[in-house]
Protein backbone atom coordinates (compact mmCIF):
# COMPACT_ATOMS: atom_id res chain seq x y z
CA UNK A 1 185.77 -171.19 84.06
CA UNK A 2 184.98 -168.32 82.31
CA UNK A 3 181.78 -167.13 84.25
CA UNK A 4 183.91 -167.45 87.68
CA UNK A 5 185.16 -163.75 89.00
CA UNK A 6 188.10 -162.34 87.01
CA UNK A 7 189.71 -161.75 89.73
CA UNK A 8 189.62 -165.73 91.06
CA UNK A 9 190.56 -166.32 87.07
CA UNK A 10 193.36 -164.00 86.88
CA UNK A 11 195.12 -165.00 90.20
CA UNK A 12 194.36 -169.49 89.24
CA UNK A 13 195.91 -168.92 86.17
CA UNK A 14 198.83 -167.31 87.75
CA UNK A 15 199.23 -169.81 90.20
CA UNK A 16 199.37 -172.36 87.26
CA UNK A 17 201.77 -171.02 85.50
CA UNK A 18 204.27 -170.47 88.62
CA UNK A 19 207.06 -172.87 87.98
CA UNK A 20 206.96 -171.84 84.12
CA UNK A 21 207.35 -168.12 85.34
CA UNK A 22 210.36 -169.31 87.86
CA UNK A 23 211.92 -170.83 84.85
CA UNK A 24 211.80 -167.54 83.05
CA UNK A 25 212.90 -165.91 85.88
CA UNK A 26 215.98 -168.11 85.50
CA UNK A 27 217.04 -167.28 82.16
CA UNK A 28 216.38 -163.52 82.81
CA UNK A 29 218.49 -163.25 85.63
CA UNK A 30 221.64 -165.87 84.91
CA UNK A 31 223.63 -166.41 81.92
CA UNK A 32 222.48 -169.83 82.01
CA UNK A 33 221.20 -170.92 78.49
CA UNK A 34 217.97 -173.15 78.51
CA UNK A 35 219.79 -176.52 78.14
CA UNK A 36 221.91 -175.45 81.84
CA UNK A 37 218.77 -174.63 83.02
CA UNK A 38 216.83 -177.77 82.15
CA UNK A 39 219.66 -179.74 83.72
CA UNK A 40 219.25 -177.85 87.12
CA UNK A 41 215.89 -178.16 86.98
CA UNK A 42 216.27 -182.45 86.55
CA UNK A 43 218.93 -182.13 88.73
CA UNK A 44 215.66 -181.30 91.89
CA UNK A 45 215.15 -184.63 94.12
CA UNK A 46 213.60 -185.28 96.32
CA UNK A 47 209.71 -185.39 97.39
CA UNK A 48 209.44 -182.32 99.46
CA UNK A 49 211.92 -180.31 97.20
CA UNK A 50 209.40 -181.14 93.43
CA UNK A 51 206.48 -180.35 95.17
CA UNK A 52 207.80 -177.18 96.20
CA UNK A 53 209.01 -176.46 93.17
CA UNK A 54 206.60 -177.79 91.02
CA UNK A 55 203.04 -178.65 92.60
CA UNK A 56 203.08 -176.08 95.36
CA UNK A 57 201.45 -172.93 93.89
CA UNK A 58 199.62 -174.68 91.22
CA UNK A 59 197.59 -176.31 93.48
CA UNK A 60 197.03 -173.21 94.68
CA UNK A 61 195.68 -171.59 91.66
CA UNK A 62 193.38 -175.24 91.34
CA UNK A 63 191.95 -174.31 94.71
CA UNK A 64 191.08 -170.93 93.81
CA UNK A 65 189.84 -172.03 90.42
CA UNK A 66 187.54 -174.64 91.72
CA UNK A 67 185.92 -172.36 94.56
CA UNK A 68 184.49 -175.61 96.52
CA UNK A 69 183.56 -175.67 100.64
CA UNK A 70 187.28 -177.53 100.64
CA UNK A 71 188.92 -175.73 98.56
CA UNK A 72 189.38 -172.38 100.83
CA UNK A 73 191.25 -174.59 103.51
CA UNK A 74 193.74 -176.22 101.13
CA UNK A 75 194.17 -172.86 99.64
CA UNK A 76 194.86 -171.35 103.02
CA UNK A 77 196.81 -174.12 104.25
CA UNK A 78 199.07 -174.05 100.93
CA UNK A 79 199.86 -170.44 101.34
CA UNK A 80 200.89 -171.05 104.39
CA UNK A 81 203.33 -173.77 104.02
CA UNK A 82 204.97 -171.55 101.05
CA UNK A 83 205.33 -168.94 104.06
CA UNK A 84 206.85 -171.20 106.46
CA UNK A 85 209.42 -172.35 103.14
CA UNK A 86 210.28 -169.04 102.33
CA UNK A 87 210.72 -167.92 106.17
CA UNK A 88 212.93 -170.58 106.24
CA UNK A 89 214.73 -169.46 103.40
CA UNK A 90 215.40 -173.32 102.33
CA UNK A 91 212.40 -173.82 99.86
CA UNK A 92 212.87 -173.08 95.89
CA UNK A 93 216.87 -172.51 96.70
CA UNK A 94 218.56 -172.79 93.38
CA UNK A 95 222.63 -173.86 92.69
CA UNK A 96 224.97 -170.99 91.92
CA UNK A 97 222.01 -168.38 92.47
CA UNK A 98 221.20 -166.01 95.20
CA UNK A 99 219.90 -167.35 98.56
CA UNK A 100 217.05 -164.96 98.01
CA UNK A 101 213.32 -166.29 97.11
CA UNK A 102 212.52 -166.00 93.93
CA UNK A 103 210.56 -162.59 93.21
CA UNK A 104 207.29 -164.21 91.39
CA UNK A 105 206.82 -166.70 94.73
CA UNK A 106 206.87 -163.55 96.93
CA UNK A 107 204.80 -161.75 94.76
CA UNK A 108 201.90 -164.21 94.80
CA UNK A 109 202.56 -164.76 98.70
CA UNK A 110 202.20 -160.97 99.53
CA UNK A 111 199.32 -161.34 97.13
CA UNK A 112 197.64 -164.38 98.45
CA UNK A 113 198.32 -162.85 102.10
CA UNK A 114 196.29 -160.15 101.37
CA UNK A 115 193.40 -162.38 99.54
CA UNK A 116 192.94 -164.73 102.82
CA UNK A 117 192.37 -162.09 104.88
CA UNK A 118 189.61 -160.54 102.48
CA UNK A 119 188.40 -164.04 102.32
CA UNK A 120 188.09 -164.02 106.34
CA UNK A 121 184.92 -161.39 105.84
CA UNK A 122 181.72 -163.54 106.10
CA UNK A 123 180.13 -162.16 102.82
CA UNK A 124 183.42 -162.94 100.91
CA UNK A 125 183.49 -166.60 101.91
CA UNK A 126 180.17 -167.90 101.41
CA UNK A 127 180.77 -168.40 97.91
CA UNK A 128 182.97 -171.56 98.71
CA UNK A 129 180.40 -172.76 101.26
CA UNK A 130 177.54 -171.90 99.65
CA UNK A 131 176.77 -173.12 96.95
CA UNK A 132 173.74 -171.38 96.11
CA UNK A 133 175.60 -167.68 96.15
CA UNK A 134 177.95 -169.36 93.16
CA UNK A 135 176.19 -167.23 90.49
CA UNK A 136 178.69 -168.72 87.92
CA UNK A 137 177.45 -172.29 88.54
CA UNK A 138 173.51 -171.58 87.80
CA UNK A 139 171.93 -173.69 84.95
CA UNK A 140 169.70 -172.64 82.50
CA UNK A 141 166.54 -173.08 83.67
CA UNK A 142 163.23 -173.69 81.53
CA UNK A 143 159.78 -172.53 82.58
CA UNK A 144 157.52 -175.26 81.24
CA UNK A 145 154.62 -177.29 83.46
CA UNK A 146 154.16 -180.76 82.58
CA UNK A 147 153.36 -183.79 85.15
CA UNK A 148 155.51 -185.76 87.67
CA UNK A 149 155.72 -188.20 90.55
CA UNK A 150 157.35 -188.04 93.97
CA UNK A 151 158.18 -190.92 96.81
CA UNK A 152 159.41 -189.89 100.29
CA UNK A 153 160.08 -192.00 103.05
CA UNK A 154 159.15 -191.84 106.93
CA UNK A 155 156.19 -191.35 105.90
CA UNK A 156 155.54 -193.18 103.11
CA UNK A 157 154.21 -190.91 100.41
CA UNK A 158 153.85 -191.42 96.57
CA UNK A 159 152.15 -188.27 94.98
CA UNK A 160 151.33 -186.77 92.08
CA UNK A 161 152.42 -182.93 91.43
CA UNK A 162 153.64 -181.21 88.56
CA UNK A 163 157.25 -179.63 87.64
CA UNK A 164 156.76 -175.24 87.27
CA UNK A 165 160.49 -175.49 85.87
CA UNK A 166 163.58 -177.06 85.27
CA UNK A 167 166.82 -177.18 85.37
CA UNK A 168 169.80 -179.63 85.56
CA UNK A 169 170.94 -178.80 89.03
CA UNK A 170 167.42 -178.70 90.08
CA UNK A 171 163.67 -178.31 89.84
CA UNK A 172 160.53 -176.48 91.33
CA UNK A 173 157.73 -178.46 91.90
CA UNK A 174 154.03 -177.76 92.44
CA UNK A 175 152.24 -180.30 95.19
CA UNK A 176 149.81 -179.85 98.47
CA UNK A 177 151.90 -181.61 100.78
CA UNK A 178 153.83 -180.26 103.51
CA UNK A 179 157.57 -181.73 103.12
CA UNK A 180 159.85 -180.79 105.44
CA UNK A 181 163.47 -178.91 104.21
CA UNK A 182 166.11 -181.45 104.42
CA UNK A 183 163.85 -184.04 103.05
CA UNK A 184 165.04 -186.73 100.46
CA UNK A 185 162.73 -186.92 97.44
CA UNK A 186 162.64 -189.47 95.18
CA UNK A 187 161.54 -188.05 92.04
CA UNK A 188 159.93 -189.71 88.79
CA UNK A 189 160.26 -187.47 85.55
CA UNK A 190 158.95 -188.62 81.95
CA UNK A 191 158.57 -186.09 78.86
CA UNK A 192 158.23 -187.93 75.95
CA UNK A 193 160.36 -190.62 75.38
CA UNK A 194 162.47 -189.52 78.01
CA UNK A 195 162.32 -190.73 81.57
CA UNK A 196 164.48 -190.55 84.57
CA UNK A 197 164.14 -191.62 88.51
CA UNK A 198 166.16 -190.22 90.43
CA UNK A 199 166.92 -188.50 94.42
CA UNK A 200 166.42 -185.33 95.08
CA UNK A 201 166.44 -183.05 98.21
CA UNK A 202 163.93 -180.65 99.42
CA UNK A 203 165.90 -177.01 99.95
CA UNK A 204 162.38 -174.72 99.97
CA UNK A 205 158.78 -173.58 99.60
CA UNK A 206 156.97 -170.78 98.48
CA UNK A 207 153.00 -170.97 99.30
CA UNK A 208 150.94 -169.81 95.95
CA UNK A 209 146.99 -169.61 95.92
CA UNK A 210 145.70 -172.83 97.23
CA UNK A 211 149.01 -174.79 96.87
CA UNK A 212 152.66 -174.90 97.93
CA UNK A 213 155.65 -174.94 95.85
CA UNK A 214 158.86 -176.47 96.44
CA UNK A 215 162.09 -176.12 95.07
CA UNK A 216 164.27 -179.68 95.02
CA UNK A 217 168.15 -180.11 94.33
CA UNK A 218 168.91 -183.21 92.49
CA UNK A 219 171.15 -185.30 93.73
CA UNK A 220 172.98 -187.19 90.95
CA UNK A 221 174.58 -190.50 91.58
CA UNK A 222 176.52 -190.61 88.36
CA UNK A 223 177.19 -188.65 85.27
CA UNK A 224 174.59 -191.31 83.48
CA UNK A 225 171.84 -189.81 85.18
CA UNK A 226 173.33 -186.23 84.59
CA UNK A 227 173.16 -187.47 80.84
CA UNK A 228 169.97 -188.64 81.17
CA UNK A 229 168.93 -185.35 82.54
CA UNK A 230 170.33 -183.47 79.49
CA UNK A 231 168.45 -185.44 77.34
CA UNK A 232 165.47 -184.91 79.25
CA UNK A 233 165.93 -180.66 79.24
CA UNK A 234 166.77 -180.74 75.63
CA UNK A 235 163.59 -182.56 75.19
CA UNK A 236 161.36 -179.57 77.02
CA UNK A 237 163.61 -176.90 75.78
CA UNK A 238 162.73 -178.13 72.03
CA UNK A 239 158.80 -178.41 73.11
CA UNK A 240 159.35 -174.57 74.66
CA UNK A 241 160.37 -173.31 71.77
CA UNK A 242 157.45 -174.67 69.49
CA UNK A 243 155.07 -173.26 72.09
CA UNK A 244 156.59 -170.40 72.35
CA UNK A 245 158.93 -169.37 69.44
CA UNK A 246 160.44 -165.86 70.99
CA UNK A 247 161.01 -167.76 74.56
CA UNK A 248 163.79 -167.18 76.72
CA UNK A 249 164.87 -169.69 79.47
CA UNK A 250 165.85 -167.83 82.37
């Protein structure tokens, strides 16, 4: 979470911490003692009313922490229910207190108002819906050349060619055939002891001297193979580093 925008971290965390920051809200504003205020806040029933109180705005800050292609809707969609409820006046209403909506849940509205509409400019949303502007999310990636095998389908094709560099979300791949973006890979790594089959889709090429490059995304069908992969880069970063004492990977 750490290497996601500041601002993205700043405003989750908020959202999080909401109903915690209602409660102190409570006990600054009231005479109520913590015990009082406990019992009001057991006192809630209801579906609608405990996920307005409690769920509404931290899922919220989840959405905004997570930064996924569904995750701008449902944060979008969430701010605007918590409109509607305080437009209505009915939502986060608390015994014995004013009718008025409580000051941190209008904050973060008139807040979160002005993030979607940033979020409406085209540059500003392509990090939820693509995934390849997430600069947060890029792996380390290790520039080391040793041999591998690749299968597609339609046609048939088994081939050797030989990994330029690695990564765990992904590889680039040396070969002479043309392969089509979009295309699912089946890919065949072994270094050392280590091997792992596994898909992989074809997202570009780059033509070098007399051969083309290709860069693949792996597409992992369970965290075992993730593991497996792990084991496989700690494997060629160890090697990289014997080769190469003062490497960085990039």
């Amino acid at each position: 979470m750490k290497r996601r925008p500041l601002l993205f971290i700043i405003l989750g965390l908020l959202h999080l911490s909401e109903p915690l920051i209602k409660i102190l809200q409570f006990k600054l504003t009231t005479n109520f003692s913590y015990q009082e205020i406990i019992g009001h806040i057991l006192s809630i029933s209801g579906p609608k009313q405990i996920f307005e109180f409690w769920l509404l705005f931290p899922l919220a800050g989840l959405a905004l922490l997570s930064i996924k292609n569904w995750s701008w809707f449902l944060f979008v969609a969430l701010q605007g229910y918590s409109i509607y409820a305080h437009q209505s006046n009915n939502a986060f209403n608390w015994p014995s207190l004013s009718q008025m909506p409580f000051f941190s849940s209008l904050l973060l509205i008139s807040i979160n108002c002005g993030i979607i509409i940033f979020f409406l400019l085209p540059s500003i949303r392509r990090p939820f819906f693509k995934k390849d502007v997430r600069w947060w999310e890029h792996r380390t990636r290790f520039d080391y050349s040793f041999p591998c095998t690749i299968f597609t389908e339609n046609p048939n094709i088994l081939k050797d060619c030989k990994i330029l560099n690695l990564s765990l979300s992904g590889a680039f791949l040396e070969t002479k055939e043309v392969i089509a973006d979009g295309t699912v890979l089946t890919i065949n790594i072994t270094f050392g002891s280590q091997h792992i089959t596994l898909k992989a889709l074809k997202i570009s090429t780059h033509a070098f001297q007399s051969n083309i490059g290709i860069g693949v995304q792996f597409r992992y069908k369970n965290i075992w193979q993730q593991w497996l992969m792990s084991r496989v880069l700690k494997k060629v970063s160890k090697a990289l580093k014997n080769k190469n004492p003062s490497s960085v990977p990039t």
